[in-house]
N, C-alpha and C. Protein backbone atom coordinates (compact mmCIF):
# COMPACT_ATOMS: atom_id res chain seq x y z
N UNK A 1 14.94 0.36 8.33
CA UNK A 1 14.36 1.68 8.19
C UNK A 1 15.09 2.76 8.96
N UNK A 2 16.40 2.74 9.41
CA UNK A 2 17.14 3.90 10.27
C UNK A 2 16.15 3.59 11.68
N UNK A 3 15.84 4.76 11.85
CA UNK A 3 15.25 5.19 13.12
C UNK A 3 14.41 5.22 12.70
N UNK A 4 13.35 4.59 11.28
CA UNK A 4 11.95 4.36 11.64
C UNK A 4 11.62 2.75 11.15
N UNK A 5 10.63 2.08 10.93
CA UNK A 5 10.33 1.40 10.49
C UNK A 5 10.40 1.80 8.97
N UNK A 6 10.36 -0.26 8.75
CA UNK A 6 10.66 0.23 7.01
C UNK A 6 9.41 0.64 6.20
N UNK A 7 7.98 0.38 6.51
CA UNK A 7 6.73 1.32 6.46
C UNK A 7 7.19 2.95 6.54
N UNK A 8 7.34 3.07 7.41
CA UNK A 8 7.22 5.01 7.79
C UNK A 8 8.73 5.38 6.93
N UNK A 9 9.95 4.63 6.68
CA UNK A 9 10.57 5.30 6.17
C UNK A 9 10.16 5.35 4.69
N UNK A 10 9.27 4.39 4.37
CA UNK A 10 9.06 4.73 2.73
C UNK A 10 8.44 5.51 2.41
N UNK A 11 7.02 5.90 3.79
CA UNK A 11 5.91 6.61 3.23
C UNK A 11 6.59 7.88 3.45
N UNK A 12 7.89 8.63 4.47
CA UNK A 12 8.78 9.78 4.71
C UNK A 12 9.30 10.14 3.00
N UNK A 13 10.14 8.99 2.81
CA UNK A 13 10.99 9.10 1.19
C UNK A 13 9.94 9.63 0.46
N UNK A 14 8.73 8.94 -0.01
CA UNK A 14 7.55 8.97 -0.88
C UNK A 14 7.30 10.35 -1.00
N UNK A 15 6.75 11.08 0.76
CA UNK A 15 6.29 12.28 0.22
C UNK A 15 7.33 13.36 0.04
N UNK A 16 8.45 12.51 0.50
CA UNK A 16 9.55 14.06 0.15
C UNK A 16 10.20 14.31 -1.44
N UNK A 17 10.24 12.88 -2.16
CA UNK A 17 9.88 13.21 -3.52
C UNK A 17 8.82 14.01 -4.49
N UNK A 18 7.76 13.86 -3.85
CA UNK A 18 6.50 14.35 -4.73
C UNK A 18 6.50 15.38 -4.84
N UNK A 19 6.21 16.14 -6.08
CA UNK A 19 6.22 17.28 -5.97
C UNK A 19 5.11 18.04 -7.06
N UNK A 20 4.02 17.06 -6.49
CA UNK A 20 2.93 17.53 -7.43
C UNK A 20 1.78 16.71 -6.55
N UNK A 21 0.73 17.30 -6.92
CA UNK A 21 -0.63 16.39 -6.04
C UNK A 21 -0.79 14.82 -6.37
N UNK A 22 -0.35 14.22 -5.40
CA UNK A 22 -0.52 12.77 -5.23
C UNK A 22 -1.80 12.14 -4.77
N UNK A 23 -2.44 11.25 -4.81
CA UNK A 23 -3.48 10.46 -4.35
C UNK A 23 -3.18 9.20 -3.70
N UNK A 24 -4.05 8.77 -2.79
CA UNK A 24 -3.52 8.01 -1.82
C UNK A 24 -3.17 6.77 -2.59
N UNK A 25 -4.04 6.37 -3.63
CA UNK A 25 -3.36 4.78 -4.35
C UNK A 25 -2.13 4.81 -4.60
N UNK A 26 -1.67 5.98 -5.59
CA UNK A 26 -0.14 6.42 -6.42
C UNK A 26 0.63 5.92 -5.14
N UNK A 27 0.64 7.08 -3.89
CA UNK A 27 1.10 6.72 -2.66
C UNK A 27 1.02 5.47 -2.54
N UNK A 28 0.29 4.86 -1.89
CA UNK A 28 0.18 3.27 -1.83
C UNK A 28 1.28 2.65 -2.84
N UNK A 29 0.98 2.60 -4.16
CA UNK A 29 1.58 1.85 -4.91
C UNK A 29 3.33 2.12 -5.26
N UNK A 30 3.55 3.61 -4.36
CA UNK A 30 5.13 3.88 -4.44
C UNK A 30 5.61 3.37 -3.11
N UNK A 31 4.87 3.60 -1.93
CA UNK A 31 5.14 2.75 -0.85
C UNK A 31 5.11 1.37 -1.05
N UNK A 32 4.52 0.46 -1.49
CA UNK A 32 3.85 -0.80 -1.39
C UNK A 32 5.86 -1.59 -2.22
N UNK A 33 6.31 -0.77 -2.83
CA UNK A 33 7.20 -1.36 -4.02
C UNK A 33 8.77 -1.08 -2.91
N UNK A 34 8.71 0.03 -2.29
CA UNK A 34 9.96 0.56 -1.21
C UNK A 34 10.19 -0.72 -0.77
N UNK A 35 8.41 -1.20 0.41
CA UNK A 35 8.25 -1.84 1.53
C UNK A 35 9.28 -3.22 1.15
N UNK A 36 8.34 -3.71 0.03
CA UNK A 36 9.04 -4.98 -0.46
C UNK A 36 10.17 -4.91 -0.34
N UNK A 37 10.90 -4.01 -1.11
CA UNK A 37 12.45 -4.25 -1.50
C UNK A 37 12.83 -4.52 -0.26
N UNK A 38 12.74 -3.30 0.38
CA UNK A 38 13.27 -3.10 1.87
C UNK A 38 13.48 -4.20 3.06
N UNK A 39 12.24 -5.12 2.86
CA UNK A 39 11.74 -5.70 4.29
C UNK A 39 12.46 -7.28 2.94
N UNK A 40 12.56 -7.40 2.25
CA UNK A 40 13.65 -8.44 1.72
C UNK A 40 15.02 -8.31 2.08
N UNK A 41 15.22 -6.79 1.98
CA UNK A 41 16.62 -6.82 2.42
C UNK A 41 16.87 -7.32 3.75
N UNK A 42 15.87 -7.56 4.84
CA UNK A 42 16.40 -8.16 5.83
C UNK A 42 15.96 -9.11 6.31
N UNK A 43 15.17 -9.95 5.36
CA UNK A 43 14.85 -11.10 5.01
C UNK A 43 13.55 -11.54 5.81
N UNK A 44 12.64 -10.36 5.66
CA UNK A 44 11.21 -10.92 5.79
C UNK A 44 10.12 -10.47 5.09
N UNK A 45 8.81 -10.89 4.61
CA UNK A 45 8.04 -10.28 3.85
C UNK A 45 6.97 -9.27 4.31
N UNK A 46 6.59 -7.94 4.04
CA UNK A 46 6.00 -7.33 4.47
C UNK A 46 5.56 -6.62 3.20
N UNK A 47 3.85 -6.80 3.11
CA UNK A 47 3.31 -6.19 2.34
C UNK A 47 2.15 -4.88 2.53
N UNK A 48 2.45 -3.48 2.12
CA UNK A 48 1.31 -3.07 2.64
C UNK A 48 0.31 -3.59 2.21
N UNK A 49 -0.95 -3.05 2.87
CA UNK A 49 -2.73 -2.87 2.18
C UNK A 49 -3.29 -1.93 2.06
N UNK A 50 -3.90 -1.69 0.66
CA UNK A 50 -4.73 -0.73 0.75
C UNK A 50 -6.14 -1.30 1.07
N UNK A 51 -6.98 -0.15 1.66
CA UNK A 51 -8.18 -1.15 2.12
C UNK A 51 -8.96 0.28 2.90
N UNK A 52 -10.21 0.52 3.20
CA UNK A 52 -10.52 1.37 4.18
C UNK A 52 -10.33 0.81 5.61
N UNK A 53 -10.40 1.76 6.41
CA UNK A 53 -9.78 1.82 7.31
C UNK A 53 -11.09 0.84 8.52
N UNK A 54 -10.14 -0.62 8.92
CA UNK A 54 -12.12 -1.01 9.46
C UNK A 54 -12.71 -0.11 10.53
N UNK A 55 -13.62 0.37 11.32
CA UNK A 55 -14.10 0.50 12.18
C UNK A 55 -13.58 1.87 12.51
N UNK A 56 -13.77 2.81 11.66
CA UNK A 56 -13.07 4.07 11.45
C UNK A 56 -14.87 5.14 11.36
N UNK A 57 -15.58 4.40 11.56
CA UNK A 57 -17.06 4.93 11.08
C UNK A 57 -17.47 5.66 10.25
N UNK A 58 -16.68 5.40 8.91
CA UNK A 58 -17.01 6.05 7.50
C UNK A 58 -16.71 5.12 6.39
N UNK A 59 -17.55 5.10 5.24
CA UNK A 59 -17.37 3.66 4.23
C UNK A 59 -15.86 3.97 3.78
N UNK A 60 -15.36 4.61 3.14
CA UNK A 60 -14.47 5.16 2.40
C UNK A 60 -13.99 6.36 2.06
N UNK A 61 -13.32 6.82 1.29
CA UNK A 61 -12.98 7.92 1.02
C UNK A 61 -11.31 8.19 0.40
N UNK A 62 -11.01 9.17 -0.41
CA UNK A 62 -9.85 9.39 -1.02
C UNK A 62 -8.85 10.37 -0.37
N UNK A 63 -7.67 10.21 -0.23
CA UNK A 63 -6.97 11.33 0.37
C UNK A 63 -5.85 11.82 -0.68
N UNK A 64 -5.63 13.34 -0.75
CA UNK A 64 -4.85 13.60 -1.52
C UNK A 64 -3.81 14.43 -0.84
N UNK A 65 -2.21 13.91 -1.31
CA UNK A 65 -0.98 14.60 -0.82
C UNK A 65 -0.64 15.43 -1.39
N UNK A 66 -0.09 16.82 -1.20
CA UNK A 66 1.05 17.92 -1.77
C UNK A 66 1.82 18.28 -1.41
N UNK A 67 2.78 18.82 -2.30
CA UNK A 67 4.16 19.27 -1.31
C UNK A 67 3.94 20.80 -0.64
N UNK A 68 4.27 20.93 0.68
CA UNK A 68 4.05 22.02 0.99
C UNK A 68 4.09 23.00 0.21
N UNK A 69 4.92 23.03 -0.71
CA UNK A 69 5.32 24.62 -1.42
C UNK A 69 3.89 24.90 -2.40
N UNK A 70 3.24 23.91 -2.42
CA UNK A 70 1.71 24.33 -3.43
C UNK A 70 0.55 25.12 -2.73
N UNK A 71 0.53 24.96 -1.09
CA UNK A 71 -0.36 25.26 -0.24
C UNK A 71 -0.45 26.83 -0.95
């Protein structure tokens, strides 16, 4: 992942592509596909999860991404 992990550099790549309102699954599921490749390339398996967050004291909930220039 350079100077980050191979997590944070996908979810970095992810939102600097988007360029329209994303939702956290889409996210998830463009991260989740990076992670793989990535964490094979140096020969270990790492999968994200989607999941709520445990012990965060709220059941659930959706988050949505944009590219700054929409604000």
């Amino acid at each position: 992942g350079g100077n980050h992990s191979v997590f944070a550099k996908a979810f970095i790549e992810t939102l600097k592509r988007n360029n329209d309102i994303m939702e956290s699954y889409t996210l998830y599921r463009d991260i989740s596909a990076l992670v793989a490749d990535a964490a094979k390339a140096y020969d270990f398996n790492q999968v994200p999860e989607y999941a709520p967050i445990s012990h965060a004291g709220h059941g659930a909930g959706e988050f949505f991404f944009y590219p700054k220039q929409l604000h």
